[in-house]
C-alpha atoms as a PDB file:
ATOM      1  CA  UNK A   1      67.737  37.441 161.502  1.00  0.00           C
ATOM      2  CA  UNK A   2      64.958  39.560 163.330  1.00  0.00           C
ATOM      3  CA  UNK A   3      61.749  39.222 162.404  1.00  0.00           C
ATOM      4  CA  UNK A   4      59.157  41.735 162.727  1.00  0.00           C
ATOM      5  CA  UNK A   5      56.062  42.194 163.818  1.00  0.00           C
ATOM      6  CA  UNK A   6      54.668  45.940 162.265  1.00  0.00           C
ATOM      7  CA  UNK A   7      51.548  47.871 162.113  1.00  0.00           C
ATOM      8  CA  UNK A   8      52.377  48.744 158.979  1.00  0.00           C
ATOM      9  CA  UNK A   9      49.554  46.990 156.314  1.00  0.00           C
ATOM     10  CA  UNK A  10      52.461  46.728 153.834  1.00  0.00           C
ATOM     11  CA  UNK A  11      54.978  45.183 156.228  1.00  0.00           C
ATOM     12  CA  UNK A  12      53.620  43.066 159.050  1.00  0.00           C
ATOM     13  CA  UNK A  13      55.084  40.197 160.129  1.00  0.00           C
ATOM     14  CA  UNK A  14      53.765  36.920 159.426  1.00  0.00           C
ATOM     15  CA  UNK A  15      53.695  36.260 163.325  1.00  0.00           C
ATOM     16  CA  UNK A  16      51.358  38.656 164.030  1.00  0.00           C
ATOM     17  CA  UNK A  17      49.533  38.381 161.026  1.00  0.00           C
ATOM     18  CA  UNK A  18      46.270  36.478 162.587  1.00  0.00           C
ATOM     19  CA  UNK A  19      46.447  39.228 164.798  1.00  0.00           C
ATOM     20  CA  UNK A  20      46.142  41.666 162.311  1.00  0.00           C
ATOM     21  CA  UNK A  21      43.409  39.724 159.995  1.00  0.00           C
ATOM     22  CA  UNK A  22      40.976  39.795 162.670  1.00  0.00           C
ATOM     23  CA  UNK A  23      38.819  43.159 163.146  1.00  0.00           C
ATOM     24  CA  UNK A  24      40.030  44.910 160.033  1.00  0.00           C
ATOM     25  CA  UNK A  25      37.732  47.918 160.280  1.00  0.00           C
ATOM     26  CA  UNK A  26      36.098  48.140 156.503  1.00  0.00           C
ATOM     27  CA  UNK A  27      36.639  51.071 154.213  1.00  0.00           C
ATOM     28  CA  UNK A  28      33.927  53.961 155.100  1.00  0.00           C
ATOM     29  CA  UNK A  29      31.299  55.145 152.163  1.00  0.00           C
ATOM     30  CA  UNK A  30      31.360  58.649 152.331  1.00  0.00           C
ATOM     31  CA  UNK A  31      27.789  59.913 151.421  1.00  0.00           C
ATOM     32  CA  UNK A  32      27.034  61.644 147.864  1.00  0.00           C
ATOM     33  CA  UNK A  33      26.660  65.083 149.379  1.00  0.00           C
ATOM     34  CA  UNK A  34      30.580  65.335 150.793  1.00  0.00           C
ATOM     35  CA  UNK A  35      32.694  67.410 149.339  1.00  0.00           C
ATOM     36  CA  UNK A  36      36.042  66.075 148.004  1.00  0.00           C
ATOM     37  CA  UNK A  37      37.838  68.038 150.760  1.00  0.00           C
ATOM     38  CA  UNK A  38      35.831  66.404 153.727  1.00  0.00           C
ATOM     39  CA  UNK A  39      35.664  63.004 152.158  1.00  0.00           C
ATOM     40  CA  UNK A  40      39.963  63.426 152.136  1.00  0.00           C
ATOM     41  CA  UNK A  41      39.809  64.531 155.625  1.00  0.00           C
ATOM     42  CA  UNK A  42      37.816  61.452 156.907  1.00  0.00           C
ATOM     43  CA  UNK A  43      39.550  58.839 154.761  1.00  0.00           C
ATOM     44  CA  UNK A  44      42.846  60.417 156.459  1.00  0.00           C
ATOM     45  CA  UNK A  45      41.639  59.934 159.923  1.00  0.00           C
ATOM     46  CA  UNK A  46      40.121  56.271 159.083  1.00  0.00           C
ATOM     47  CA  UNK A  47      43.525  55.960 157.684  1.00  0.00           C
ATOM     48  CA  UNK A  48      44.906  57.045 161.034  1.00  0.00           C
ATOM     49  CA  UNK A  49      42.553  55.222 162.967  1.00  0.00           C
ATOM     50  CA  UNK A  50      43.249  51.988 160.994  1.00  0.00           C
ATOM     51  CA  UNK A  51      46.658  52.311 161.725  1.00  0.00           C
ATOM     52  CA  UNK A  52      46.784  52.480 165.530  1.00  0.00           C
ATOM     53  CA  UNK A  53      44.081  49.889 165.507  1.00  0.00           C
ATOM     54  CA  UNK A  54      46.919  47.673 164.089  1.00  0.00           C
ATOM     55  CA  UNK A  55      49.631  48.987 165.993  1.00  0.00           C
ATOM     56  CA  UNK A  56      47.160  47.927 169.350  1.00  0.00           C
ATOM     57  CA  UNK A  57      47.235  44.603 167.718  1.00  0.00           C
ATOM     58  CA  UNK A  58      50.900  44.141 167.341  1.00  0.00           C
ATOM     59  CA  UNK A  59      51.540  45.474 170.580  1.00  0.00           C
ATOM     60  CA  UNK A  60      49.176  42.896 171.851  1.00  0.00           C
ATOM     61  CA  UNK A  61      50.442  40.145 169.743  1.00  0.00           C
ATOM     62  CA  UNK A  62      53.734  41.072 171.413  1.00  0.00           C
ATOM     63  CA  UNK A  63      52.680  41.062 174.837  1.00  0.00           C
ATOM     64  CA  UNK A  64      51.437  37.117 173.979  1.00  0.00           C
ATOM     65  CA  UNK A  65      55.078  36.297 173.074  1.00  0.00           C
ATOM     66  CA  UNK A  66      56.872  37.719 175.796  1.00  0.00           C
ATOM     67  CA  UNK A  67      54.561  36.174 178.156  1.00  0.00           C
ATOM     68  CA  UNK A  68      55.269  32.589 176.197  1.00  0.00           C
ATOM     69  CA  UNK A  69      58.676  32.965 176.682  1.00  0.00           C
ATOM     70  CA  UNK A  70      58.930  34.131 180.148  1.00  0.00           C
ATOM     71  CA  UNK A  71      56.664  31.036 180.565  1.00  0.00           C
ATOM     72  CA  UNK A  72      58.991  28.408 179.197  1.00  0.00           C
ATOM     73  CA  UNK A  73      61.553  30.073 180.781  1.00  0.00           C
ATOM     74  CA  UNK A  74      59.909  29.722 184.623  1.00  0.00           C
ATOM     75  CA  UNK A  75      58.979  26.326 183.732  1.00  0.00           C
ATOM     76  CA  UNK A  76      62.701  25.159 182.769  1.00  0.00           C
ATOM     77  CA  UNK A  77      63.834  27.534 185.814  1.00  0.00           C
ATOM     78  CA  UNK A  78      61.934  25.179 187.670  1.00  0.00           C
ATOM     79  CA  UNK A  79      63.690  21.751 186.375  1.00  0.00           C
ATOM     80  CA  UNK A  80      66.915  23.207 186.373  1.00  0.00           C
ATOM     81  CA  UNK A  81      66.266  23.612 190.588  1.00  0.00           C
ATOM     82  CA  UNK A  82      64.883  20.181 190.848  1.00  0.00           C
ATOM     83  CA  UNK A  83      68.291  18.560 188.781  1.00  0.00           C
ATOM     84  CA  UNK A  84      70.684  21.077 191.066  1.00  0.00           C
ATOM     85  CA  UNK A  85      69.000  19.411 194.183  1.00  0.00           C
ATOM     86  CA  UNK A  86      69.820  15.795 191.969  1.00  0.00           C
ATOM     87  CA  UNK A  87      73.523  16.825 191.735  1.00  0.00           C
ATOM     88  CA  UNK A  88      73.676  18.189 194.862  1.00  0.00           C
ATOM     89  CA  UNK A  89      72.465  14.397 196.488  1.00  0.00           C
ATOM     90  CA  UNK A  90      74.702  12.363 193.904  1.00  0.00           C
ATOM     91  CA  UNK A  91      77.400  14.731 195.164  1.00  0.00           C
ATOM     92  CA  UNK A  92      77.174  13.405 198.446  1.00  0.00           C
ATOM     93  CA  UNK A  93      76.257   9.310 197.562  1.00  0.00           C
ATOM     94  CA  UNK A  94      79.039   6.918 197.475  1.00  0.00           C
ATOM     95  CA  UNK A  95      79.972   4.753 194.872  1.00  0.00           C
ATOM     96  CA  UNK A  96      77.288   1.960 193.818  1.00  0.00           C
ATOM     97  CA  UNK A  97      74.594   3.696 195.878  1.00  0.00           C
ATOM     98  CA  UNK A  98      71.499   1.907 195.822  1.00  0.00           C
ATOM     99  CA  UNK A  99      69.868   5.626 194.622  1.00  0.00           C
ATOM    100  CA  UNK A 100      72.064   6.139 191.861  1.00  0.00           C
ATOM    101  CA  UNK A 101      69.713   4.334 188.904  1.00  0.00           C
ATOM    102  CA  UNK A 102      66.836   6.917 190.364  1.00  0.00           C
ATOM    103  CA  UNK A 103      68.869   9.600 190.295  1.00  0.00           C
ATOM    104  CA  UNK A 104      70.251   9.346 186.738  1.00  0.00           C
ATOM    105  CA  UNK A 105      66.537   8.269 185.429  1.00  0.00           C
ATOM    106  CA  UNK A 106      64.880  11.242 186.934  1.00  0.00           C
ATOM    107  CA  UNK A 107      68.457  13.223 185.385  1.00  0.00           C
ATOM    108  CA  UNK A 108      67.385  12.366 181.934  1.00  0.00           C
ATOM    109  CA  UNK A 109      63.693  12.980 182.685  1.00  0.00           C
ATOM    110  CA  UNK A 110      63.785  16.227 183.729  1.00  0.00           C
ATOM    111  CA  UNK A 111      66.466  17.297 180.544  1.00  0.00           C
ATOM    112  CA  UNK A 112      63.604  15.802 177.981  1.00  0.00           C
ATOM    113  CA  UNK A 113      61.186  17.976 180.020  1.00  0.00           C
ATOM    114  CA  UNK A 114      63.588  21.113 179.500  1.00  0.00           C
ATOM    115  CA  UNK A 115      64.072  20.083 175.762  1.00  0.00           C
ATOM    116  CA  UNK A 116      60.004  19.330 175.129  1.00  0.00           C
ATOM    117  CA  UNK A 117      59.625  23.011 176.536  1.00  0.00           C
ATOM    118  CA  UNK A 118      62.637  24.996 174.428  1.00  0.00           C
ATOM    119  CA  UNK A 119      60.955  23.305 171.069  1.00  0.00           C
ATOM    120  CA  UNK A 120      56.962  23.532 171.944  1.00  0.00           C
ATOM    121  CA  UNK A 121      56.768  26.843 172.767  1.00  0.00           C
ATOM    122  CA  UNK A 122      55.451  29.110 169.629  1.00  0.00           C
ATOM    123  CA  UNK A 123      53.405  31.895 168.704  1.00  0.00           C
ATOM    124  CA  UNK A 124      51.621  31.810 165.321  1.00  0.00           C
ATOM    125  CA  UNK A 125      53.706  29.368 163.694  1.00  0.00           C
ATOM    126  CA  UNK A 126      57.377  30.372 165.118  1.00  0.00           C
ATOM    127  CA  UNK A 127      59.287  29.128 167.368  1.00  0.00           C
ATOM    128  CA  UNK A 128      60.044  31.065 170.531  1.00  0.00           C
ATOM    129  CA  UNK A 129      62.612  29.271 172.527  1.00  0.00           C
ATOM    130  CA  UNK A 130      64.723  26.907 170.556  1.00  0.00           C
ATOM    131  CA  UNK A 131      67.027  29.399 169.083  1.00  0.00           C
ATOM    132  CA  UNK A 132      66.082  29.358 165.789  1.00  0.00           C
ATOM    133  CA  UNK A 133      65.224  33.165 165.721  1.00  0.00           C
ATOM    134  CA  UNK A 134      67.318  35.733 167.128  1.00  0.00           C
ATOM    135  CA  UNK A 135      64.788  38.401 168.020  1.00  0.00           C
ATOM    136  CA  UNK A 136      61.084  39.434 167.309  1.00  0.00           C
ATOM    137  CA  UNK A 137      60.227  42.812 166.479  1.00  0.00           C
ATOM    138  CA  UNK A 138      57.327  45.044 167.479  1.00  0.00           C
ATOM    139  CA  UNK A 139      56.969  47.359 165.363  1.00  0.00           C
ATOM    140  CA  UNK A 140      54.373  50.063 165.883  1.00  0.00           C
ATOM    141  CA  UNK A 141      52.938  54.172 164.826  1.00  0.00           C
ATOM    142  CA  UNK A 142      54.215  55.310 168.071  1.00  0.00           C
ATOM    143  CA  UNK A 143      57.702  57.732 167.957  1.00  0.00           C
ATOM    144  CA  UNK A 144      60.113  55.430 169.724  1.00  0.00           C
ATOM    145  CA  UNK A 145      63.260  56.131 169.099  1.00  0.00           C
ATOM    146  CA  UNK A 146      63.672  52.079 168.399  1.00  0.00           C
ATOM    147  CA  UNK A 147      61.638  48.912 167.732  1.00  0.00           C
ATOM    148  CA  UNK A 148      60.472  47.259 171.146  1.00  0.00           C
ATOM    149  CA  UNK A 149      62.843  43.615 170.486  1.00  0.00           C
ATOM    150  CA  UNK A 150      61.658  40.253 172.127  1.00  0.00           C
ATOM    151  CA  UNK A 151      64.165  37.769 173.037  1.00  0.00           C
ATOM    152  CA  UNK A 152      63.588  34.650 171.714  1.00  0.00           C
ATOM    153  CA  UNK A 153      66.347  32.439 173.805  1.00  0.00           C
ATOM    154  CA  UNK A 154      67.520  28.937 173.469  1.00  0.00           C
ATOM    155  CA  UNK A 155      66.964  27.068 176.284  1.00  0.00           C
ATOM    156  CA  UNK A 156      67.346  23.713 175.137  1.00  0.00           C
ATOM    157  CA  UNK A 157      69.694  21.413 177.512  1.00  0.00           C
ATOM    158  CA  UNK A 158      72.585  21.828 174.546  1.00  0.00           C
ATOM    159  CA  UNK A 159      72.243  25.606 174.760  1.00  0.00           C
ATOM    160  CA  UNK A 160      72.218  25.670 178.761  1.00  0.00           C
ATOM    161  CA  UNK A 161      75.436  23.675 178.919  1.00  0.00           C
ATOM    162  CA  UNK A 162      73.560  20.527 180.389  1.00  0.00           C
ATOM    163  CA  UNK A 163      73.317  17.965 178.077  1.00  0.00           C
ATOM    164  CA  UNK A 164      76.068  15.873 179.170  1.00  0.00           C
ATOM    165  CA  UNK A 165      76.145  16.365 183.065  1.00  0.00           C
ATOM    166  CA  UNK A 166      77.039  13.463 184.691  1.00  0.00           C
ATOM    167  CA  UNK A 167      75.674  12.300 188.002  1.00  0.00           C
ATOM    168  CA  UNK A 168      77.277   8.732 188.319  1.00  0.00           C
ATOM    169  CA  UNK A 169      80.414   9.880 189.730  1.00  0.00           C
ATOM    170  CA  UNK A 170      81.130  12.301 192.691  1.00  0.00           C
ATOM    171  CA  UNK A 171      83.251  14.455 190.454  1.00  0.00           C
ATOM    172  CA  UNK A 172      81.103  14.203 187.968  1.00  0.00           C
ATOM    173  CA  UNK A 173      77.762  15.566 189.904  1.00  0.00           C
ATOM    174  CA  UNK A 174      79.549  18.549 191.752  1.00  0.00           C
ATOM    175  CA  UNK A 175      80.377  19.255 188.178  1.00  0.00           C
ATOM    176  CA  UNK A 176      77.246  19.750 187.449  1.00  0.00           C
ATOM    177  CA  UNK A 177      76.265  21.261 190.207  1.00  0.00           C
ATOM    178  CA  UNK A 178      78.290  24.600 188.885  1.00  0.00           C
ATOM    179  CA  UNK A 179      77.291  23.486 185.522  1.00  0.00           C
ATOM    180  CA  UNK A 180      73.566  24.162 186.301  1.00  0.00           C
ATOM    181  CA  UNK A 181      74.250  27.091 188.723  1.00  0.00           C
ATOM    182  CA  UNK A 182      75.113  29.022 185.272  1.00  0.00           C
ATOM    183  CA  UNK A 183      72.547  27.753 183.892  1.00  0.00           C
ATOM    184  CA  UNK A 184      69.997  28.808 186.197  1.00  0.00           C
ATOM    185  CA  UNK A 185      71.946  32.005 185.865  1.00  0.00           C
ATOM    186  CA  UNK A 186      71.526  32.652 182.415  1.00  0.00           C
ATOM    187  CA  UNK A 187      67.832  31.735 182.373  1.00  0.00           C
ATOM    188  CA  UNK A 188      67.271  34.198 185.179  1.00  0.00           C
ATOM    189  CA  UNK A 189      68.805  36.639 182.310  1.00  0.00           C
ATOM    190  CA  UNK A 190      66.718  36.124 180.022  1.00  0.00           C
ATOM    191  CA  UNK A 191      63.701  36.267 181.902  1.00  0.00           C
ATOM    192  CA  UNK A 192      64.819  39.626 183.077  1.00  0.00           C
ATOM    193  CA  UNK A 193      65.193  41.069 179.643  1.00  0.00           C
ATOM    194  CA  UNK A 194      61.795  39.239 178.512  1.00  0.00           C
ATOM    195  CA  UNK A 195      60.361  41.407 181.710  1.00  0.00           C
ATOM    196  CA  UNK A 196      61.674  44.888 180.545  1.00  0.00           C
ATOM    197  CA  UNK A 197      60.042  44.507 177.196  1.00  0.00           C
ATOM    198  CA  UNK A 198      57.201  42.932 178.763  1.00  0.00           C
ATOM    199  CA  UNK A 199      57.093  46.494 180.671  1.00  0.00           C
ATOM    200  CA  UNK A 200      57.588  48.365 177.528  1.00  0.00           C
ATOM    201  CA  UNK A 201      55.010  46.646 175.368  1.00  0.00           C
ATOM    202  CA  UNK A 202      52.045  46.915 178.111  1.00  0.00           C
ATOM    203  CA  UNK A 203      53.088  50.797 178.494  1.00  0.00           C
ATOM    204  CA  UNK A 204      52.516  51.141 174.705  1.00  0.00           C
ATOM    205  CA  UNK A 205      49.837  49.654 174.370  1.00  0.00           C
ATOM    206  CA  UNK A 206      48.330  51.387 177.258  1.00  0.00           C
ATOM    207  CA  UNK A 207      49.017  54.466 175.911  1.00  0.00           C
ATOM    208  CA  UNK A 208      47.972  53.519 172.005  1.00  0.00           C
ATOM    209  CA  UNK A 209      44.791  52.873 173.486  1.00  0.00           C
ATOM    210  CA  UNK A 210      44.214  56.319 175.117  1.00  0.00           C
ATOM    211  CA  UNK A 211      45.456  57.835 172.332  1.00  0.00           C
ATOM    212  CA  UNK A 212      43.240  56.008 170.282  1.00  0.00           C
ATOM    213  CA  UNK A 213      40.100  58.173 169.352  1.00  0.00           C
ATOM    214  CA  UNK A 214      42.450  61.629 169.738  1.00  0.00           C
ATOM    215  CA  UNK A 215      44.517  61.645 166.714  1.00  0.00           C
ATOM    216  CA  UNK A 216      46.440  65.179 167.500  1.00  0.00           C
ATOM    217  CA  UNK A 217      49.566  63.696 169.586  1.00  0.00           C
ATOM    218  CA  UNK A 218      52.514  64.779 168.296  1.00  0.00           C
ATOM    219  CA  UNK A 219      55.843  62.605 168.279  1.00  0.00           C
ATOM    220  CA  UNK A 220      57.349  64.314 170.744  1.00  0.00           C
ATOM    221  CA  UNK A 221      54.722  63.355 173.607  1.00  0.00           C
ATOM    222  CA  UNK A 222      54.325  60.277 172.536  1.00  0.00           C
ATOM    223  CA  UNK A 223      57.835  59.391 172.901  1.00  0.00           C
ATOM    224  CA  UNK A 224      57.618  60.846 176.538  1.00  0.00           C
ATOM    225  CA  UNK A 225      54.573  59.559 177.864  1.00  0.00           C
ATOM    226  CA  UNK A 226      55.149  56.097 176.477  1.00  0.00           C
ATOM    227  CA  UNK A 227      58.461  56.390 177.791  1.00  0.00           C
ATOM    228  CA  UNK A 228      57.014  57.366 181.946  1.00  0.00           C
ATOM    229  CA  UNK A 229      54.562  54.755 180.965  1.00  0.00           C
ATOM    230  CA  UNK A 230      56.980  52.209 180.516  1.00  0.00           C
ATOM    231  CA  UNK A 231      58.950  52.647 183.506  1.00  0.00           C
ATOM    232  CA  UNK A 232      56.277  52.970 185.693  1.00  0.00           C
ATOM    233  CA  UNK A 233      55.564  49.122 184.084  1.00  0.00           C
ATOM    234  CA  UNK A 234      58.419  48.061 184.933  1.00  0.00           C
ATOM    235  CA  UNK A 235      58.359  49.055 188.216  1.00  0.00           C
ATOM    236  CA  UNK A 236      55.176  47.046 189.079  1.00  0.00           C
ATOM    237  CA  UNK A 237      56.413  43.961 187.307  1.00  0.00           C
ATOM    238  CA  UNK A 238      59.603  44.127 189.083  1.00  0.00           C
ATOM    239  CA  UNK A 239      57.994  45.064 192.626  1.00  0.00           C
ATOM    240  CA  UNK A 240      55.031  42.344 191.869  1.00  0.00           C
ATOM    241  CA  UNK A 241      55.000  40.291 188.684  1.00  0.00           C
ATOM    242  CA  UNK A 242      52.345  37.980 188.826  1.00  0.00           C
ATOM    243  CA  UNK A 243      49.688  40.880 190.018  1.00  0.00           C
ATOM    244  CA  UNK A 244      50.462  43.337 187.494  1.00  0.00           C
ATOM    245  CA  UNK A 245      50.812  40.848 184.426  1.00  0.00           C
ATOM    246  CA  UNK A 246      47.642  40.055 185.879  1.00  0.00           C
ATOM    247  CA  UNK A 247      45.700  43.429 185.894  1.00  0.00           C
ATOM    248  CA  UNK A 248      47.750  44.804 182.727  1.00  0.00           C
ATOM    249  CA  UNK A 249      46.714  41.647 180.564  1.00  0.00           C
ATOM    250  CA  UNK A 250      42.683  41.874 182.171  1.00  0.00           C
ATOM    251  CA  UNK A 251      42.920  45.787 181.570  1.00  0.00           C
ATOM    252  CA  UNK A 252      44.469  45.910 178.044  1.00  0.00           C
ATOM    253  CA  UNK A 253      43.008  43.112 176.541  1.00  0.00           C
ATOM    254  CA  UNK A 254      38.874  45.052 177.741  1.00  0.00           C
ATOM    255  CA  UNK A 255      40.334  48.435 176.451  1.00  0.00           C
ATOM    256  CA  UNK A 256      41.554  47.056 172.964  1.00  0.00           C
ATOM    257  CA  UNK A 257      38.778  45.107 172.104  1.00  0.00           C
ATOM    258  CA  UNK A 258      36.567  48.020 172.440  1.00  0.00           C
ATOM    259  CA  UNK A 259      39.243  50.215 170.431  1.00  0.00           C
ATOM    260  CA  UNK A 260      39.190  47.598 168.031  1.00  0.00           C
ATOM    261  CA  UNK A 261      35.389  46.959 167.391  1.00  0.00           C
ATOM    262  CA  UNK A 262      34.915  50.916 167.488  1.00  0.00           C
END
């Protein structure tokens, strides 16, 4: 089941719906003295307006979850290392070794730790990591020829294959070595695809916020600009994550507050 997060009044999804409740621009009064033909005109563009004002804060909303997942999924990343280097040492202990009690207590700690993260991480009330969604869904007034889809993985220690490694026995800990090898693997996965939407969603919002006070775009250029904008996204996350989550989330998040409180 995908759920979806829209910037459509009539069908946005509960997830982004604090998003959307905050900074609803109220209904202009037209004065007594407009004629019915310029009072339609201006309630279309405030109907326009309203409407990317949303769509800036689904995108937005969006860009939250992907970063929340990508999150988790560095932080179990991380543990997965630290119980290959476990393996990897119980691989090479003999039988009875004085280490082995350590080994298998800091075993389990480390798959609570993975498990804690796969079922805390959430955005607005839904959980992001445990599996029990397939996919979010940005939805947005921009022309793309598709909804922008989140991954929302499970990395829980059943999901990852490593709920049962055993480290007690030589067998059993180069086991799980390869064990957590494709686990590592498949994390690295999804943190890939979380980083290609991640690269999508900034470029959108980027370019809902140009687009913002000039309401003549037509569908065809937005579909092509947000489409160079998104892979020149992607490039800087690829060639240097941390910096340009870094500048897109400081540069986004001053433009769309003062797109939204226009």
């Amino acid at each position: 089941m995908i759920q979806s997060l829209s910037s459509s009044a009539a069908s946005v999804g509960s997830a982004s719906q604090p998003l959307l409740d905050r900074a609803q621009p109220a209904s202009k009064v037209e004065p007594a003295r407009s004629t019915e033909q310029e009072a339609a005109t201006r309630t279309s563009i405030d109907t326009v307006a309203q409407g990317r004002r949303a769509s800036i804060r689904a995108l937005n909303g969006g860009l939250s979850i992907v970063q929340g997942v990508d999150n988790a999924a560095e932080q179990v990343q991380e543990r997965l290392v630290e119980l290959r280097q476990l393996a990897t040492k119980a691989a090479s202990n003999r039988p009875g070794s004085p280490d082995e009690p350590t080994l298998l207590e800091q075993t389990e700690k480390l798959k609570e730790e993975i498990n804690a993260l796969a079922e805390d991480t959430s955005f607005s009330g839904f959980n992001l990591t445990d599996g029990s969604q397939a996919a979010l869904e940005i939805r947005t007034d921009l022309e793309l020829e598709a909804p922008i889809s989140i991954p929302t993985p499970d990395l829980s220690t059943e999901s990852l294959g490593i709920d049962e490694v055993d480290l007690s026995t030589i067998n059993g800990a180069r086991a799980a070595v390869r064990t957590i090898d494709a686990a590592i693997e498949g994390v690295d996965g999804v943190r890939l695809e979380v980083l290609q939407q991640e690269g999508i969603l900034a470029a959108a919002a980027r370019f809902d916020i140009e687009r913002a006070g000039a309401l003549g775009a037509t569908p065809l250029s937005d579909r092509a600009a947000a489409a160079e904008s998104a892979a020149e996204a992607n490039v800087q996350l690829r060639d240097a994550p941390d910096a340009a989550r870094q500048l897109q989330t400081q540069t986004l998040s001053r433009d769309a507050v003062s797109v939204l409180l226009a």
